[in-house]
C-alpha atoms as a PDB file:
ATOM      1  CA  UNK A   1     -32.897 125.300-120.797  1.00  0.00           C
ATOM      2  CA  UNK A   2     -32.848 129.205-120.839  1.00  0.00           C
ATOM      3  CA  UNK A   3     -34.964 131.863-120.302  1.00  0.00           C
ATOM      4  CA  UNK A   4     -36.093 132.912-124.284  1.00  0.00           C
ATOM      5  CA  UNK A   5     -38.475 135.925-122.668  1.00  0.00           C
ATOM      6  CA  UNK A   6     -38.472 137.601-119.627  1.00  0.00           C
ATOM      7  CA  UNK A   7     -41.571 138.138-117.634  1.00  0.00           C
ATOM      8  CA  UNK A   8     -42.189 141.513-118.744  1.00  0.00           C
ATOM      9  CA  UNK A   9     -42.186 140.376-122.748  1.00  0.00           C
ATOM     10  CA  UNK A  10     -44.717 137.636-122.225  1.00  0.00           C
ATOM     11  CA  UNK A  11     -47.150 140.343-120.413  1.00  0.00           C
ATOM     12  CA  UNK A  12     -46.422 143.092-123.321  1.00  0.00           C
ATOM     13  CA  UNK A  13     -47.313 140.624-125.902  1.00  0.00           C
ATOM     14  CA  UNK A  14     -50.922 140.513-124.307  1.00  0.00           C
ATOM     15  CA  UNK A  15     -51.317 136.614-124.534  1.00  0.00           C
ATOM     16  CA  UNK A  16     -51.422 134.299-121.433  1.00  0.00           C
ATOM     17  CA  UNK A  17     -49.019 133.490-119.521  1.00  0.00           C
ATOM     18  CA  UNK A  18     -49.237 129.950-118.736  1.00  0.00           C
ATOM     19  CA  UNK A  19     -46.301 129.127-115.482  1.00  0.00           C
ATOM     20  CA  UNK A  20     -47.318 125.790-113.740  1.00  0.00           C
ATOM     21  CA  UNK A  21     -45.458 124.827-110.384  1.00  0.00           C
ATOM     22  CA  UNK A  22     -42.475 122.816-110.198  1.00  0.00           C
ATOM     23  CA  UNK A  23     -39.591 122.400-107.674  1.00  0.00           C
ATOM     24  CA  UNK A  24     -36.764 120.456-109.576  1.00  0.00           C
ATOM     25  CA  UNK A  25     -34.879 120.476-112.825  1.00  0.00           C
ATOM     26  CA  UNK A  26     -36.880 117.379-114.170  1.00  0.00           C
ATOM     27  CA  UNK A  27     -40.717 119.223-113.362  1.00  0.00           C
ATOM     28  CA  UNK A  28     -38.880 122.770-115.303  1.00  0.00           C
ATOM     29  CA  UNK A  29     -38.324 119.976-118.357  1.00  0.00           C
ATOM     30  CA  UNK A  30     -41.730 118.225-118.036  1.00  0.00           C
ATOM     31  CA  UNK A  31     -42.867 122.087-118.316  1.00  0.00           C
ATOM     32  CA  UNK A  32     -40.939 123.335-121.402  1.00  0.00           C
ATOM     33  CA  UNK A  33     -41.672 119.763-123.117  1.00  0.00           C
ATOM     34  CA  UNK A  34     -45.037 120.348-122.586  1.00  0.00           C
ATOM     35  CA  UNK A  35     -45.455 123.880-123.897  1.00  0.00           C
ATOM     36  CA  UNK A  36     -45.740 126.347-121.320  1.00  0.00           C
ATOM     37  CA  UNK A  37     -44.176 129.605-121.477  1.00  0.00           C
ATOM     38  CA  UNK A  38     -42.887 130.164-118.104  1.00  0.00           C
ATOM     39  CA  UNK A  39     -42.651 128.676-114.826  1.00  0.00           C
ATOM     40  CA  UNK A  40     -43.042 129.232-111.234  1.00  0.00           C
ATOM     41  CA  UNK A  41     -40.869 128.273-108.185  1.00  0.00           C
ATOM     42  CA  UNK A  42     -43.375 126.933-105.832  1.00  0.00           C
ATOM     43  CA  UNK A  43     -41.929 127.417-102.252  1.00  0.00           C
ATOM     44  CA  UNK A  44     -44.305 124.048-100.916  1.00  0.00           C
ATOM     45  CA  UNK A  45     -43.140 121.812-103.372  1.00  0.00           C
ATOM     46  CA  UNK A  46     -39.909 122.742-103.096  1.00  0.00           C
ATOM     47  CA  UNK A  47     -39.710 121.742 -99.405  1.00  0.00           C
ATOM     48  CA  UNK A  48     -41.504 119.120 -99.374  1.00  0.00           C
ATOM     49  CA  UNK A  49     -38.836 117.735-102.172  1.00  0.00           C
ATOM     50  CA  UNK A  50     -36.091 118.702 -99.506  1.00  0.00           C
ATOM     51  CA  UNK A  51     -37.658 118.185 -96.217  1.00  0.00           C
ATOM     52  CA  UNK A  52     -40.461 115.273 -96.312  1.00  0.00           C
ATOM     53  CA  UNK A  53     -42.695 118.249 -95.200  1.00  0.00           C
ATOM     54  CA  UNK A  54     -43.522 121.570 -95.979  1.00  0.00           C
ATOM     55  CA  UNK A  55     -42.746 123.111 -92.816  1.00  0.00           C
ATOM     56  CA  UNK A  56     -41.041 126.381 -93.562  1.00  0.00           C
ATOM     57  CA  UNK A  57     -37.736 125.137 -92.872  1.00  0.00           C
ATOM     58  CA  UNK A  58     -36.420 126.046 -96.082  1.00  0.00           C
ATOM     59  CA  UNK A  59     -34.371 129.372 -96.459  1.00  0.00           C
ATOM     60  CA  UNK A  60     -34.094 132.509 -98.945  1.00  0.00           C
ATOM     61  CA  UNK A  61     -30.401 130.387-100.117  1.00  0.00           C
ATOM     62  CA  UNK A  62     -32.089 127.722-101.026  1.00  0.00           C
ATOM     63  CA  UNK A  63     -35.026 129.173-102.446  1.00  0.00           C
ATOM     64  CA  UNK A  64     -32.331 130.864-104.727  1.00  0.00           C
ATOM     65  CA  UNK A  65     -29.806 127.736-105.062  1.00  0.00           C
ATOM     66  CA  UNK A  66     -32.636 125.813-106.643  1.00  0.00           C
ATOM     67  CA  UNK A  67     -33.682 128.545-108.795  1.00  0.00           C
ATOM     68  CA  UNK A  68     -30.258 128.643-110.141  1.00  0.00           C
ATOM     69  CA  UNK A  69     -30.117 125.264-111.063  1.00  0.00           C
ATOM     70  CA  UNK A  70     -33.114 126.118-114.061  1.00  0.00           C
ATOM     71  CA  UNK A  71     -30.943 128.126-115.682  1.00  0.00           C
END
């Protein structure tokens, strides 16, 4: 999956933007299968999926590892 338009060109176009949640590669394919037209990195989810808990334990690193891996 890649990025076909940035943030910036889905605002200009002046239609929703439509970003549900996820926190792993298989939640950013559920999203794209399903239509939407971004998607956002939800910080919770994503410890909770690496943790058990959302606690705050996670770090800026791998708040950006895992955003890498959507590429």
């Amino acid at each position: 999956m890649s990025a076909q338009k940035t943030i910036r060109q889905l605002l200009e176009t002046g239609d929703m933007v439509w970003a549900p949640c996820i926190y792993d590669c298989v939640s950013a394919r559920v999203a794209e299968i399903c239509g939407y037209n971004a998607i956002l990195l939800s910080s919770c989810e994503l410890e909770f999926a690496l943790n058990g808990i959302p606690a705050g334990l996670a770090n800026w690193e791998e708040f950006v590892w895992s955003a890498t891996r959507f590429r």
